[in-house]
PDB file of N, CA and C in Angstrom:
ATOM      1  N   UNK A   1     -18.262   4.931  -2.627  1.00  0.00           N
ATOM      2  CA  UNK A   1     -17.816   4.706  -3.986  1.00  0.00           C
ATOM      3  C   UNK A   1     -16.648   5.661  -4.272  1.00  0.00           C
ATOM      4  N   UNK A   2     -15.716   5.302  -4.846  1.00  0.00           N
ATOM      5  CA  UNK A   2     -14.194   5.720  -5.431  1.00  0.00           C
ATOM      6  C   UNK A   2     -14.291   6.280  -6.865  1.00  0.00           C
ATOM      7  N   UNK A   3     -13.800   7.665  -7.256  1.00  0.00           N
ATOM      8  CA  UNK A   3     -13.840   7.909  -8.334  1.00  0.00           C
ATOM      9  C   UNK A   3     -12.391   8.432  -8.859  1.00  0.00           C
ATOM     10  N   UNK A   4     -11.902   7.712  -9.792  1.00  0.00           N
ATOM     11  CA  UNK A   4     -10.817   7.993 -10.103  1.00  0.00           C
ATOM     12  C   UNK A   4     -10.881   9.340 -11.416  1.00  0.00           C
ATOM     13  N   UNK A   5     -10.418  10.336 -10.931  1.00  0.00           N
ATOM     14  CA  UNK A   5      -9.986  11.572 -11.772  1.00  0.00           C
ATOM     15  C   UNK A   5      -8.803  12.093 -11.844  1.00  0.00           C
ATOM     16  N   UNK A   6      -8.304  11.790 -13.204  1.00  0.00           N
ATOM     17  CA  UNK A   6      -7.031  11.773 -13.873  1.00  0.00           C
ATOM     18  C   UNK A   6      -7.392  13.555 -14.284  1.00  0.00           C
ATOM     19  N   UNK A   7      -5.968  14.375 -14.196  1.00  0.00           N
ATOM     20  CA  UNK A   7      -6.343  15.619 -14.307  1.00  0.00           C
ATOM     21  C   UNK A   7      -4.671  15.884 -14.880  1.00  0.00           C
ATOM     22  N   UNK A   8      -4.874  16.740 -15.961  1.00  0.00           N
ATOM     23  CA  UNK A   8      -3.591  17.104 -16.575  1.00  0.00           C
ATOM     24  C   UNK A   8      -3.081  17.989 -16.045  1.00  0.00           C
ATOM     25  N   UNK A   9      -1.603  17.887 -15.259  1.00  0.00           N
ATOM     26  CA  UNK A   9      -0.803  19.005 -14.533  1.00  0.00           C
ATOM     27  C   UNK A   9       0.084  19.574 -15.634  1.00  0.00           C
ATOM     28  N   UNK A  10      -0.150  19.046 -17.025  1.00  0.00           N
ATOM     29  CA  UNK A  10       1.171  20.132 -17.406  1.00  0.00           C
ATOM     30  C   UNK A  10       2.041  19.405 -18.176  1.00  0.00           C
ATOM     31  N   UNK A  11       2.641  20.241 -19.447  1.00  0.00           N
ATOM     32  CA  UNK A  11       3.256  19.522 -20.009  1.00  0.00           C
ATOM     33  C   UNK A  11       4.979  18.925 -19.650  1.00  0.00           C
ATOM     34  N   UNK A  12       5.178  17.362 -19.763  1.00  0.00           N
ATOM     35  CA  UNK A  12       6.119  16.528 -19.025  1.00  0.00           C
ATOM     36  C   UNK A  12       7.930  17.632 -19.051  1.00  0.00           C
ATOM     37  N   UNK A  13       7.619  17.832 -20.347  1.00  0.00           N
ATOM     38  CA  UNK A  13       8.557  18.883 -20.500  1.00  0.00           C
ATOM     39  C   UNK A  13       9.137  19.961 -20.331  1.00  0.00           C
ATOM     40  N   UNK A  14       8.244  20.300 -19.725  1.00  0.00           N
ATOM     41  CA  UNK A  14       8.357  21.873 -18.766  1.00  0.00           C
ATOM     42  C   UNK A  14       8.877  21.515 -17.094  1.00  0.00           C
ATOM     43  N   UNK A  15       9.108  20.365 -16.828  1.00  0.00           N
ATOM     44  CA  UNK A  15       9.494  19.831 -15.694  1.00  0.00           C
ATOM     45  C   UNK A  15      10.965  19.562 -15.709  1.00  0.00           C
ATOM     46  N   UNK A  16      12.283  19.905 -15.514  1.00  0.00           N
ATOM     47  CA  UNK A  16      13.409  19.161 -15.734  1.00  0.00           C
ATOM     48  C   UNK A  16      13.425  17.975 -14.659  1.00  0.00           C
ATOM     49  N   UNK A  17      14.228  17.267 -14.793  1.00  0.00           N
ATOM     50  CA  UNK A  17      14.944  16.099 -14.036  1.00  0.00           C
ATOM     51  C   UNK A  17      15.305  16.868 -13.303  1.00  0.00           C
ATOM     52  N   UNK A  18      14.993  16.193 -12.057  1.00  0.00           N
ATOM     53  CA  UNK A  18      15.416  16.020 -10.522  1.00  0.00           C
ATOM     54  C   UNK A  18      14.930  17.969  -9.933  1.00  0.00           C
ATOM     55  N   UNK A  19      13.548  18.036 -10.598  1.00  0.00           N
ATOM     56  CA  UNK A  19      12.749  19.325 -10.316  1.00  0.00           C
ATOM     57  C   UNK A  19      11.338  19.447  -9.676  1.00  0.00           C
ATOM     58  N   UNK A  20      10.896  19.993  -9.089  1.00  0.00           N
ATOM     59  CA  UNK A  20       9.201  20.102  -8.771  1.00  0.00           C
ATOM     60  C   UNK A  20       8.470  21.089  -9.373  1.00  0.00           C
ATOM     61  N   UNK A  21       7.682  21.299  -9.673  1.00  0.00           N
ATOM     62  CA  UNK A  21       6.500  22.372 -10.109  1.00  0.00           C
ATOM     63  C   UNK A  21       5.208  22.633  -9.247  1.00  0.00           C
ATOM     64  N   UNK A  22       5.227  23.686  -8.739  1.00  0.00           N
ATOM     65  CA  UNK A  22       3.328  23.881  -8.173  1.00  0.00           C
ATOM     66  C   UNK A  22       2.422  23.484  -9.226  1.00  0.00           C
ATOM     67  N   UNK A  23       1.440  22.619  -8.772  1.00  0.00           N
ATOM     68  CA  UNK A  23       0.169  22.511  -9.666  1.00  0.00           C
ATOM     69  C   UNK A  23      -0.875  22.980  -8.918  1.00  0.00           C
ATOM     70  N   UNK A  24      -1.748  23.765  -9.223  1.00  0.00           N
ATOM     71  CA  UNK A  24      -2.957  24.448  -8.763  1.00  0.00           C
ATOM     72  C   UNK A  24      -4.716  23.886  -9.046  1.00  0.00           C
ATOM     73  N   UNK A  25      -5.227  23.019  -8.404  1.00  0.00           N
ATOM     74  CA  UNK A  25      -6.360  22.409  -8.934  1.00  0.00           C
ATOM     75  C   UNK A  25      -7.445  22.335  -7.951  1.00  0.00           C
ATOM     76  N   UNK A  26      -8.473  22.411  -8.292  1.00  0.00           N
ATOM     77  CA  UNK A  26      -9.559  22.671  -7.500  1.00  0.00           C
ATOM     78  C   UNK A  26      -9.856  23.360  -5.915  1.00  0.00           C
ATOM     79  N   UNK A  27      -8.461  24.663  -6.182  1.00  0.00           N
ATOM     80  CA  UNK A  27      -8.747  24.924  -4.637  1.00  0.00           C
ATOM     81  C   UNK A  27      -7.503  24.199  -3.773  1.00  0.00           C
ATOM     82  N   UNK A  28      -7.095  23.580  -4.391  1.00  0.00           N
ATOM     83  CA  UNK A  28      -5.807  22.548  -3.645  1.00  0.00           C
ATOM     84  C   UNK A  28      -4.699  22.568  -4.126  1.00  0.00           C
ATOM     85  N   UNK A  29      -3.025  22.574  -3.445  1.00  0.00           N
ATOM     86  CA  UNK A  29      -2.327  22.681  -4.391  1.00  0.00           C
ATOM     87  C   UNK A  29      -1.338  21.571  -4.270  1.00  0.00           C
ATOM     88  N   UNK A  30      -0.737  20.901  -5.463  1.00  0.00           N
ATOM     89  CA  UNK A  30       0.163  20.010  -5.629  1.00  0.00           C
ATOM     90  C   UNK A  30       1.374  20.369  -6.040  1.00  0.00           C
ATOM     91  N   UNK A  31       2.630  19.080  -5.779  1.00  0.00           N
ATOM     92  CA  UNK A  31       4.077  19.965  -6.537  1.00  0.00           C
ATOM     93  C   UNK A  31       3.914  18.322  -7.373  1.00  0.00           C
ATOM     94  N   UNK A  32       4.389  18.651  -8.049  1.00  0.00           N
ATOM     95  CA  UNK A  32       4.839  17.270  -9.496  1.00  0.00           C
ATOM     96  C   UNK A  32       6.745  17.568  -9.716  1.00  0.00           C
ATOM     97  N   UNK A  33       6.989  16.013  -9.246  1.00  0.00           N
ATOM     98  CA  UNK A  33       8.479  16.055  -9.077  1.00  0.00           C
ATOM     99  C   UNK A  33       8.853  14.927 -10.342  1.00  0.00           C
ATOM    100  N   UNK A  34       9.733  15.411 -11.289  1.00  0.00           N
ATOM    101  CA  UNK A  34      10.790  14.875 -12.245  1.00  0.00           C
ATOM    102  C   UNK A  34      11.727  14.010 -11.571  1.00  0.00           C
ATOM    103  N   UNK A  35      11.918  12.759 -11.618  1.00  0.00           N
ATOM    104  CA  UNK A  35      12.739  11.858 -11.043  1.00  0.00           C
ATOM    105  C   UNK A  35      14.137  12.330 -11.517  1.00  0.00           C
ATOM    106  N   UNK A  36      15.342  11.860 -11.025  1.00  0.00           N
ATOM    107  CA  UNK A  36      16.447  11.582 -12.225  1.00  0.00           C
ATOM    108  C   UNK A  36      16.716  10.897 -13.131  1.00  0.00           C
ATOM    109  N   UNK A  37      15.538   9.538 -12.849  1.00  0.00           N
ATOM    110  CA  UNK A  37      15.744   8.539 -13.551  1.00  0.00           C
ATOM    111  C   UNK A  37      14.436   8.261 -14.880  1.00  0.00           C
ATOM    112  N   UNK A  38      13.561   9.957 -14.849  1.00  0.00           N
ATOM    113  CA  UNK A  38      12.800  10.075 -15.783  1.00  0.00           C
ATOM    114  C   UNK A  38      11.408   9.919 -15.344  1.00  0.00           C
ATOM    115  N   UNK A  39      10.968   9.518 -13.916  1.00  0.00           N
ATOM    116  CA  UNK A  39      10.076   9.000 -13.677  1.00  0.00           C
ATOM    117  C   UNK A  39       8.961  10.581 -13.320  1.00  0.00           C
ATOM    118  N   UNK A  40       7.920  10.241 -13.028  1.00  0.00           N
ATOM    119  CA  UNK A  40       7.352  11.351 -12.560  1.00  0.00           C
ATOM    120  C   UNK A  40       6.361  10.847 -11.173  1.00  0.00           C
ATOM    121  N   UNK A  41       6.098  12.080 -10.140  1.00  0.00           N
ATOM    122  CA  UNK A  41       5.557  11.943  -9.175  1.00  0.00           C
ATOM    123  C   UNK A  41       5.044  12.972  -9.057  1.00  0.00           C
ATOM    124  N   UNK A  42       3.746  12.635  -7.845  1.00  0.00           N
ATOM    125  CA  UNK A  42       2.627  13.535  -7.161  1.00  0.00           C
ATOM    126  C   UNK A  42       3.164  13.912  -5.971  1.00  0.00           C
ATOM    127  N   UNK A  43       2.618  14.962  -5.391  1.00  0.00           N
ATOM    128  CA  UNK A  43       2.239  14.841  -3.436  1.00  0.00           C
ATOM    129  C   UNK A  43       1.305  16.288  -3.221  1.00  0.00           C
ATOM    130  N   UNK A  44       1.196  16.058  -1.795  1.00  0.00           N
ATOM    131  CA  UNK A  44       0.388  17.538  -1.311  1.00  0.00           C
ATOM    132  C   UNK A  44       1.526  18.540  -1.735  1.00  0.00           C
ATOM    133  N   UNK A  45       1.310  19.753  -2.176  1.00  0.00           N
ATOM    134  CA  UNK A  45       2.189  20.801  -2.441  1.00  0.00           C
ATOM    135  C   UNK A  45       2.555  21.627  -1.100  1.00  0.00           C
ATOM    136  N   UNK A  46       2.208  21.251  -0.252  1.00  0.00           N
ATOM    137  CA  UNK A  46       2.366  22.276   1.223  1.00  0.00           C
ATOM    138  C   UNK A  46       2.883  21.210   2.100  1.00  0.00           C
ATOM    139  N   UNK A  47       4.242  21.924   2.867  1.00  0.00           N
ATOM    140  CA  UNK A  47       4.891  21.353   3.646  1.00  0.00           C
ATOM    141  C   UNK A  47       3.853  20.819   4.830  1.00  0.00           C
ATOM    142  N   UNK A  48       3.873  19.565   5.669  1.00  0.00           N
ATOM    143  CA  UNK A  48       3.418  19.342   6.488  1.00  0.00           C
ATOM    144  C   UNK A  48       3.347  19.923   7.714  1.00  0.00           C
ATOM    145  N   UNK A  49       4.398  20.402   7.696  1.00  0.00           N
ATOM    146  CA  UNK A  49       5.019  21.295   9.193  1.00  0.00           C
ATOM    147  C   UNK A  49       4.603  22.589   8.945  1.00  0.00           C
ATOM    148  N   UNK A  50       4.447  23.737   8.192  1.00  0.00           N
ATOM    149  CA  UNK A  50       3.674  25.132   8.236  1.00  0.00           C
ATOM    150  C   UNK A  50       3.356  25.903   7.238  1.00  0.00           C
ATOM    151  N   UNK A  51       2.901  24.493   6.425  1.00  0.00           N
ATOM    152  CA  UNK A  51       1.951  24.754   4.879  1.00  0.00           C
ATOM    153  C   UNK A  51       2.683  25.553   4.292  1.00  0.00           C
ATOM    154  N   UNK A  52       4.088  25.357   3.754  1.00  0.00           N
ATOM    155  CA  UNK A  52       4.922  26.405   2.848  1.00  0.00           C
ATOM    156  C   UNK A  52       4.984  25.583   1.271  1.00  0.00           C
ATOM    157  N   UNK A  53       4.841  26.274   0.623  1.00  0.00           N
ATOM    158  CA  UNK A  53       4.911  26.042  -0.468  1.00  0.00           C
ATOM    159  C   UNK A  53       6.425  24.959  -1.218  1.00  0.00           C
ATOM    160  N   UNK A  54       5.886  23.767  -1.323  1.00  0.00           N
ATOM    161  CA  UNK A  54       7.159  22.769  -1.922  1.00  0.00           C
ATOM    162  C   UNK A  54       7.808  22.985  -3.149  1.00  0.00           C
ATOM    163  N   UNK A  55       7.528  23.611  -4.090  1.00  0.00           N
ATOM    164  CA  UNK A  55       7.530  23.691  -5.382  1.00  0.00           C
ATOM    165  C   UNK A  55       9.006  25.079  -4.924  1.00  0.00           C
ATOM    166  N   UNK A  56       9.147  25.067  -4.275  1.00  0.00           N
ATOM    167  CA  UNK A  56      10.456  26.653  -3.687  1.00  0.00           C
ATOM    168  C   UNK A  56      11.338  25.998  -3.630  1.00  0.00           C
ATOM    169  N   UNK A  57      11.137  24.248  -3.217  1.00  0.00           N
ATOM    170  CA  UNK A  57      12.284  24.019  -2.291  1.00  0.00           C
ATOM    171  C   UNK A  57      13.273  23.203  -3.369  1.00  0.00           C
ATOM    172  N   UNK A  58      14.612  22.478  -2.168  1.00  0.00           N
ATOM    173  CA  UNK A  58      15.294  22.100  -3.175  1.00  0.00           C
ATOM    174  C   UNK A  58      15.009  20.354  -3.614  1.00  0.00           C
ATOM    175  N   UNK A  59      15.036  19.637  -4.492  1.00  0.00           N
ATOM    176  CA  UNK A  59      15.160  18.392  -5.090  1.00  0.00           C
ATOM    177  C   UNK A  59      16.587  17.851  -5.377  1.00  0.00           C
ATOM    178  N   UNK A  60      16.524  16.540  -4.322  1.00  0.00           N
ATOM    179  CA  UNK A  60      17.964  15.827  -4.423  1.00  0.00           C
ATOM    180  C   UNK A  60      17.819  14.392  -4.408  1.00  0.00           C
ATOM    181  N   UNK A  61      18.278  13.953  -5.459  1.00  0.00           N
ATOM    182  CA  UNK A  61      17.522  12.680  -5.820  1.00  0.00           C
ATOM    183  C   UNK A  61      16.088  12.339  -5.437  1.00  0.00           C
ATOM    184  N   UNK A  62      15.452  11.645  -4.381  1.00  0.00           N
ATOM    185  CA  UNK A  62      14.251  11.515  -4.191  1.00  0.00           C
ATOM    186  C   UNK A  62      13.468  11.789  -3.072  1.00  0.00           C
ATOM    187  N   UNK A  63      14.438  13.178  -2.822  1.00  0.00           N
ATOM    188  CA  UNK A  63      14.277  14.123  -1.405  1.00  0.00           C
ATOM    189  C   UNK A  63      13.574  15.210  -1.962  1.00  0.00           C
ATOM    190  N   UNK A  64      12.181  15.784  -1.717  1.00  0.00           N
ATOM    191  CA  UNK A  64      12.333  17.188  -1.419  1.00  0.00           C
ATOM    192  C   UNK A  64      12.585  17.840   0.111  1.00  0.00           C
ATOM    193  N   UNK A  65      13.387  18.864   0.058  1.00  0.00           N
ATOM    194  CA  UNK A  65      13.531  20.009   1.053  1.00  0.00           C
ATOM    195  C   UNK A  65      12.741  21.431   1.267  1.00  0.00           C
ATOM    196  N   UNK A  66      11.812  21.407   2.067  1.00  0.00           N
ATOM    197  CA  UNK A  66      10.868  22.483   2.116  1.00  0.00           C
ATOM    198  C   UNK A  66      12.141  23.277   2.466  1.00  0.00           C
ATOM    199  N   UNK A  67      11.352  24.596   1.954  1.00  0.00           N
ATOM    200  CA  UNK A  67      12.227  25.964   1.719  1.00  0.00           C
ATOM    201  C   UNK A  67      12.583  26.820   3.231  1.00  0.00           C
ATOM    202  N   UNK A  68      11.466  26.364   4.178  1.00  0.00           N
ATOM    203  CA  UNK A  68      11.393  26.772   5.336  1.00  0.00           C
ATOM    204  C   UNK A  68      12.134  26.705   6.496  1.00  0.00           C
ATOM    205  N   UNK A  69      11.569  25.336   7.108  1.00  0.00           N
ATOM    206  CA  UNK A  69      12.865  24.973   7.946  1.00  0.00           C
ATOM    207  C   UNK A  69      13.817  23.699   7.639  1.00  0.00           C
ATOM    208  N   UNK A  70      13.894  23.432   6.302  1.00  0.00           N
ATOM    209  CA  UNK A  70      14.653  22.082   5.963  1.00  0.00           C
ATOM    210  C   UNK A  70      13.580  21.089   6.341  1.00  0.00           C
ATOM    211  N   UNK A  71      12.516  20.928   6.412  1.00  0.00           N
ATOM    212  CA  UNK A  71      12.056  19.482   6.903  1.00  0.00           C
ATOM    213  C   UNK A  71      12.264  18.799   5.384  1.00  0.00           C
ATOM    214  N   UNK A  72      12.765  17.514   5.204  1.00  0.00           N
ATOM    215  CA  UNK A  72      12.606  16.520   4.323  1.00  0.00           C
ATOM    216  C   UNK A  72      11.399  16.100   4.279  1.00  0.00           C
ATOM    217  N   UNK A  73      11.217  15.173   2.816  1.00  0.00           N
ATOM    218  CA  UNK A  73      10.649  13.956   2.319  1.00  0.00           C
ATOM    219  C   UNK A  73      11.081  13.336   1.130  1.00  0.00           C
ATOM    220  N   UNK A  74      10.773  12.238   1.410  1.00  0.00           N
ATOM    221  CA  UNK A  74      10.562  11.463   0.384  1.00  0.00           C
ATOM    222  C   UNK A  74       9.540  11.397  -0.886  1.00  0.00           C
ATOM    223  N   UNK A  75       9.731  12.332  -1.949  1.00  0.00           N
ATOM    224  CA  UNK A  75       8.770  13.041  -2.431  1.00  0.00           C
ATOM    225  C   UNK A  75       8.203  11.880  -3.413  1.00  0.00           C
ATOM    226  N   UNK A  76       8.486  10.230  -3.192  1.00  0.00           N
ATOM    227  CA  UNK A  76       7.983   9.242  -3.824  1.00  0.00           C
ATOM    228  C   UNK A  76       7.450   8.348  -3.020  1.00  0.00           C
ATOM    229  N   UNK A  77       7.686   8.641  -2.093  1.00  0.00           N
ATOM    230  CA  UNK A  77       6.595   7.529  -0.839  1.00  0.00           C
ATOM    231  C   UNK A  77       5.604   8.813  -0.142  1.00  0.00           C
ATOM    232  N   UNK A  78       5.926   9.722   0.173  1.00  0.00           N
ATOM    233  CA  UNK A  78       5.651  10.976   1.023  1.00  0.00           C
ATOM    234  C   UNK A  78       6.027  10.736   2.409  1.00  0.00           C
ATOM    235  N   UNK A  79       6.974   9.578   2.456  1.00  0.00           N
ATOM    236  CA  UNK A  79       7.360  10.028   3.820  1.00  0.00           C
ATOM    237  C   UNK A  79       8.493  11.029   4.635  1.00  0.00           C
ATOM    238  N   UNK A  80       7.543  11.109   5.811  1.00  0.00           N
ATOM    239  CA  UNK A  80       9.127  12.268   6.290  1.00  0.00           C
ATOM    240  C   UNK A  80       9.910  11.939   7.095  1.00  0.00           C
ATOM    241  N   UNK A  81      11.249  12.526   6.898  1.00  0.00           N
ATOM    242  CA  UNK A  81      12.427  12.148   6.970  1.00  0.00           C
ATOM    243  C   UNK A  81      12.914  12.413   8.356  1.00  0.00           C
ATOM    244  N   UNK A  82      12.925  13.356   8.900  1.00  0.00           N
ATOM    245  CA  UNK A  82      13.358  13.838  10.520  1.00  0.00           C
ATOM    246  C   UNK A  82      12.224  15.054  10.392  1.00  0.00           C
ATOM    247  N   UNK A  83      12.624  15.695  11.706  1.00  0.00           N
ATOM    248  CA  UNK A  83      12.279  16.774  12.353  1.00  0.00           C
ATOM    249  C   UNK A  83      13.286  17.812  11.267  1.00  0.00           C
ATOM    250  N   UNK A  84      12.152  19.188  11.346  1.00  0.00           N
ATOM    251  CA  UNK A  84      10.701  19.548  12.072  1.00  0.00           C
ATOM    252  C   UNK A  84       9.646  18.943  11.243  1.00  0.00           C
ATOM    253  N   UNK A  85       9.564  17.930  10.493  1.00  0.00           N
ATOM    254  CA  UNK A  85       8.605  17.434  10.170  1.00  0.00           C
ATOM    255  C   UNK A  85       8.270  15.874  10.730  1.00  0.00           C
ATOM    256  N   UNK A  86       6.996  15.470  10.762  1.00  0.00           N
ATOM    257  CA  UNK A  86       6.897  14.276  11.121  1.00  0.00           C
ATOM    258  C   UNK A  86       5.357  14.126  10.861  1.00  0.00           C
ATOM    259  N   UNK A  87       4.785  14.079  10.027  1.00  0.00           N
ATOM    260  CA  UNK A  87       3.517  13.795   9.561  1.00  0.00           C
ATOM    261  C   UNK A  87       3.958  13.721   7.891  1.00  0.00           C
ATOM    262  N   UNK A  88       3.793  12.421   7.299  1.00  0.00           N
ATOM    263  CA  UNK A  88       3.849  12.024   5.970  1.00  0.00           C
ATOM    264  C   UNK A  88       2.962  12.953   4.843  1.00  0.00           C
ATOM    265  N   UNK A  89       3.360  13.176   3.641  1.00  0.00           N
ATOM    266  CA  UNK A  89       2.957  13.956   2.790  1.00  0.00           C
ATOM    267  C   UNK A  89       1.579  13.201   1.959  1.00  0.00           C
ATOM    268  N   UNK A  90       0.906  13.250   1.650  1.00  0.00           N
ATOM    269  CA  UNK A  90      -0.040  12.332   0.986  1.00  0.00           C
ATOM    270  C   UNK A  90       0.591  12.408  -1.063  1.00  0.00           C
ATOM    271  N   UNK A  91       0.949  11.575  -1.106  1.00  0.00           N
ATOM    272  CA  UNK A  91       1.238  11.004  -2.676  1.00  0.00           C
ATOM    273  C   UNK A  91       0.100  10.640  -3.548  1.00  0.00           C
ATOM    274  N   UNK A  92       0.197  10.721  -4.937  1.00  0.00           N
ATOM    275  CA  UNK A  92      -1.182  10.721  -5.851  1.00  0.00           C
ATOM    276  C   UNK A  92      -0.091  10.054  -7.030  1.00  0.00           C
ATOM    277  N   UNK A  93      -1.055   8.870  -7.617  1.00  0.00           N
ATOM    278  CA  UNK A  93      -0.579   8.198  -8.694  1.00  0.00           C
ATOM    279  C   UNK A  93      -0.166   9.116 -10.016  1.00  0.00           C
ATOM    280  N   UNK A  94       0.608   9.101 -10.918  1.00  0.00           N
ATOM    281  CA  UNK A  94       0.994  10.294 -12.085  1.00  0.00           C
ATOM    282  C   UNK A  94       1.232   9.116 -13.492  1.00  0.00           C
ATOM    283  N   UNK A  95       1.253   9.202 -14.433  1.00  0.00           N
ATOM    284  CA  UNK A  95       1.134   8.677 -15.735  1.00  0.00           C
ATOM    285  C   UNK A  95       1.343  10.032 -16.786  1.00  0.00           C
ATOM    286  N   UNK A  96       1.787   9.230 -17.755  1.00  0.00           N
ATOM    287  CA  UNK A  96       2.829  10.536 -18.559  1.00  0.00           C
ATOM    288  C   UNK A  96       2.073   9.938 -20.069  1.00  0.00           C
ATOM    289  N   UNK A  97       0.913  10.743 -20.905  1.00  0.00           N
ATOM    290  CA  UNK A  97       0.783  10.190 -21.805  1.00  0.00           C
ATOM    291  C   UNK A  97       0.703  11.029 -23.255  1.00  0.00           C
ATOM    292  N   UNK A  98       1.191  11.149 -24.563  1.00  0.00           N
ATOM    293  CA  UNK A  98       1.509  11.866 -25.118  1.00  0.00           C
ATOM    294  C   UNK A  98       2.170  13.549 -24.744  1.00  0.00           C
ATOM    295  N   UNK A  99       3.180  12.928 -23.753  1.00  0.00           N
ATOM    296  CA  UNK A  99       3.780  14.347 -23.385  1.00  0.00           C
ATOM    297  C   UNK A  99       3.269  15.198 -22.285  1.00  0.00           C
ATOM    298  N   UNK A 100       2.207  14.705 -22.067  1.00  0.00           N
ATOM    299  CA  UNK A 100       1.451  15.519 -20.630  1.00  0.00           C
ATOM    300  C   UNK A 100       1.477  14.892 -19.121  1.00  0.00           C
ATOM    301  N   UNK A 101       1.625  15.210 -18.318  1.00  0.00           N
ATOM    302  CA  UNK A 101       1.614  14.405 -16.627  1.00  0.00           C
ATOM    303  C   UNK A 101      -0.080  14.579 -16.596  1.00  0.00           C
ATOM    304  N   UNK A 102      -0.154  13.519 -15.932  1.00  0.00           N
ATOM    305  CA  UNK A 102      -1.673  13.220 -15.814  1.00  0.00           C
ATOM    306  C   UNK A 102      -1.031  13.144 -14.305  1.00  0.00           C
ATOM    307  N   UNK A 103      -2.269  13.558 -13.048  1.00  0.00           N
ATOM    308  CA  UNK A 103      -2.439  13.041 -11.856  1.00  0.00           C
ATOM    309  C   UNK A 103      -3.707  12.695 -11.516  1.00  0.00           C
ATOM    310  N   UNK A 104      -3.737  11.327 -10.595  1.00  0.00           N
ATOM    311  CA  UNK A 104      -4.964  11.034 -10.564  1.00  0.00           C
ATOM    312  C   UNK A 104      -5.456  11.492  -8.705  1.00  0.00           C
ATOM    313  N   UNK A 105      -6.141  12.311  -8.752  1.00  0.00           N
ATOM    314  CA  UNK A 105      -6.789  12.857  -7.790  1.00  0.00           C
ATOM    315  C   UNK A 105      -8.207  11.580  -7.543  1.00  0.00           C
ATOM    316  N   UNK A 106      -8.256  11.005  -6.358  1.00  0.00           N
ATOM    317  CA  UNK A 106      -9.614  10.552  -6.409  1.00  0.00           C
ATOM    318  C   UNK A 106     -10.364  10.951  -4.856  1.00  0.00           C
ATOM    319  N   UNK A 107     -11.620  10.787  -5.724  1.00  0.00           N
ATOM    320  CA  UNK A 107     -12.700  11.228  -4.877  1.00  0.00           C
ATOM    321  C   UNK A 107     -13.671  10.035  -4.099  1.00  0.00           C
ATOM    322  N   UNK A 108     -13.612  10.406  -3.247  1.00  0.00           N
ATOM    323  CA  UNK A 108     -15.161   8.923  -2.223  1.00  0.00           C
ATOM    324  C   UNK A 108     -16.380   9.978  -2.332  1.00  0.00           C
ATOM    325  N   UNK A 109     -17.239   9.564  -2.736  1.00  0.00           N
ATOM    326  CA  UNK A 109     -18.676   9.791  -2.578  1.00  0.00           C
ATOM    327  C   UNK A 109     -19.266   9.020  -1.815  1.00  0.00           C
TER     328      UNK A 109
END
């Protein structure tokens, strides 16, 4: 069984366009990326390649760049882009409602 848990990362506004933020939740950490085009997104917050923190790195259109060794993604599909990365980022659905980013984290029981 699937449980969908919507969890508030933060208010939408504290995010600029074409930015990421660390979100910190249960022990796990996420970055929440500001589109340019207003949109908002999820992913794992730790680079795939040697768990560095995403929320450092840079945002270019719908690229993040870990801070480390440059590995890309696609911080709206989670996929990665070249070497040194090559294991996809895991992405989480986001909804924006009275001003707050909601992410929905779900759980299998």
């Amino acid at each position: 069984m699937t449980y969908e848990t919507w969890i508030d990362a933060g208010a939408a506004n504290d995010i600029d366009e074409e930015d990421v933020i660390r979100f910190d939740y249960d022990g796990r950490t996420f970055a929440i990326y500001h589109s340019p085009d207003g949109r908002f997104f999820a992913t794992d917050g730790l680079c795939t390649h040697e768990k560095i923190h995403l929320a450092n790195g840079l945002v270019m259109g719908d690229i993040i760049e870990c801070p480390k060794h440059n590995g890309r993604f696609n911080y709206k599909t989670g996929e990665a882009k070249g070497a040194p990365v090559c294991i996809n980022l895991t992405t989480y659905p986001v909804r924006v409602e009275a001003g707050r980013v909601f992410v929905n984290l779900q759980t299998s029981k």
